[in-house]
Protein backbone atom coordinates (compact mmCIF):
# COMPACT_ATOMS: atom_id res chain seq x y z
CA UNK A 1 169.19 34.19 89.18
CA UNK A 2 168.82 31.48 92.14
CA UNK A 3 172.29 31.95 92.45
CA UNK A 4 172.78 35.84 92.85
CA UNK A 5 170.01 35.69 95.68
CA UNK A 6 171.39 32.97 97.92
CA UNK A 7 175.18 33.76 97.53
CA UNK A 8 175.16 37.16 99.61
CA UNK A 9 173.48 35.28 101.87
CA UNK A 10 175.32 32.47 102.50
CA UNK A 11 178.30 35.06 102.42
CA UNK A 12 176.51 36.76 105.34
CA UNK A 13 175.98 33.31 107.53
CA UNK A 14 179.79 32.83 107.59
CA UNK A 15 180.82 36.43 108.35
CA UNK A 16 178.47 35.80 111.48
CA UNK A 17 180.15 32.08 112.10
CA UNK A 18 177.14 30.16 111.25
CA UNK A 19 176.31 27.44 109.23
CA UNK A 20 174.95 28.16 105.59
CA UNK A 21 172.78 25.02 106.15
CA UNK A 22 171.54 24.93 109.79
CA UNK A 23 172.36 28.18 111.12
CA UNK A 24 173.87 26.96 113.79
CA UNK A 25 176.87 28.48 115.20
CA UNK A 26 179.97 27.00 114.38
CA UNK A 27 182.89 26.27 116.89
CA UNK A 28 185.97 28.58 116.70
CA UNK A 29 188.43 25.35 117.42
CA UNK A 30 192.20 25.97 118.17
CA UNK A 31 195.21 25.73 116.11
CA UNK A 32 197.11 26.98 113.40
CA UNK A 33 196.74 27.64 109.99
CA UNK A 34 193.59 25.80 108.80
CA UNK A 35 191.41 24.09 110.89
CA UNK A 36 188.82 21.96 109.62
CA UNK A 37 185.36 22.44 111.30
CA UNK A 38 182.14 20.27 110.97
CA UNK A 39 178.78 21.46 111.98
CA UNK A 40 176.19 18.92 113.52
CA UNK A 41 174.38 18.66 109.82
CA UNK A 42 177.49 17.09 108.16
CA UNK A 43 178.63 20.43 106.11
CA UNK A 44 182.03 20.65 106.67
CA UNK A 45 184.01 24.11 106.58
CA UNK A 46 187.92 25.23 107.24
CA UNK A 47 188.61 27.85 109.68
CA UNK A 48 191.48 30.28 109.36
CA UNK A 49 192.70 30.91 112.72
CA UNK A 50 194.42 33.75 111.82
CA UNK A 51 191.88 35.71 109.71
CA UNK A 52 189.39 34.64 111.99
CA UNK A 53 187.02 33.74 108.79
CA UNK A 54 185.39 30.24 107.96
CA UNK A 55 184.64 28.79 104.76
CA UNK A 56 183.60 25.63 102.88
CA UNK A 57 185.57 22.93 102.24
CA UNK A 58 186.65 21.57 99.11
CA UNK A 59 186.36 17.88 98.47
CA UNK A 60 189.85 17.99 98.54
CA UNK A 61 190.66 19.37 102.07
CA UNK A 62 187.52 16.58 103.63
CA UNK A 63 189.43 13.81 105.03
C-alpha cells in the first residue's frame, strides 16, 4: 500500500525534473543518447536527451 502512494509521486518529481529525494532540480546536461545525472544527495538518474525525460539509474548504468 506504501508503495501505490509514493510511486505517482515520485513519477510526478521527475516529470517536473526534480529529485525524488531532495527535490532539488536536476541539471538538463548536454549530449546524446543517455546522460547520466547526479543530484547533490548522491541519487543518481539518466537523462534522455532526446525525450527530454529523467529517470533512475540502475546499478548497472552507475559507474
Amino acid at each position: 500500500m506504501f508503495k501505490n502512494i509514493i510511486a505517482p509521486m515520485q513519477a510526478w518529481l521527475l516529470s517536473q525534473g526534480k529529485c525524488v529525494g531532495c527535490g532539488k532540480v536536476l541539471e538538463q546536461k548536454k549530449g546524446k543518447g543517455l546522460v547520466q545525472v547526479t543530484c547533490v544527495c548522491g541519487r543518481v538518474y539518466m537523462y534522455d536527451t532526446e525525450g527530454k525525460k529523467f529517470r533512475r539509474a540502475t546499478l548497472d548504468e552507475i559507474k
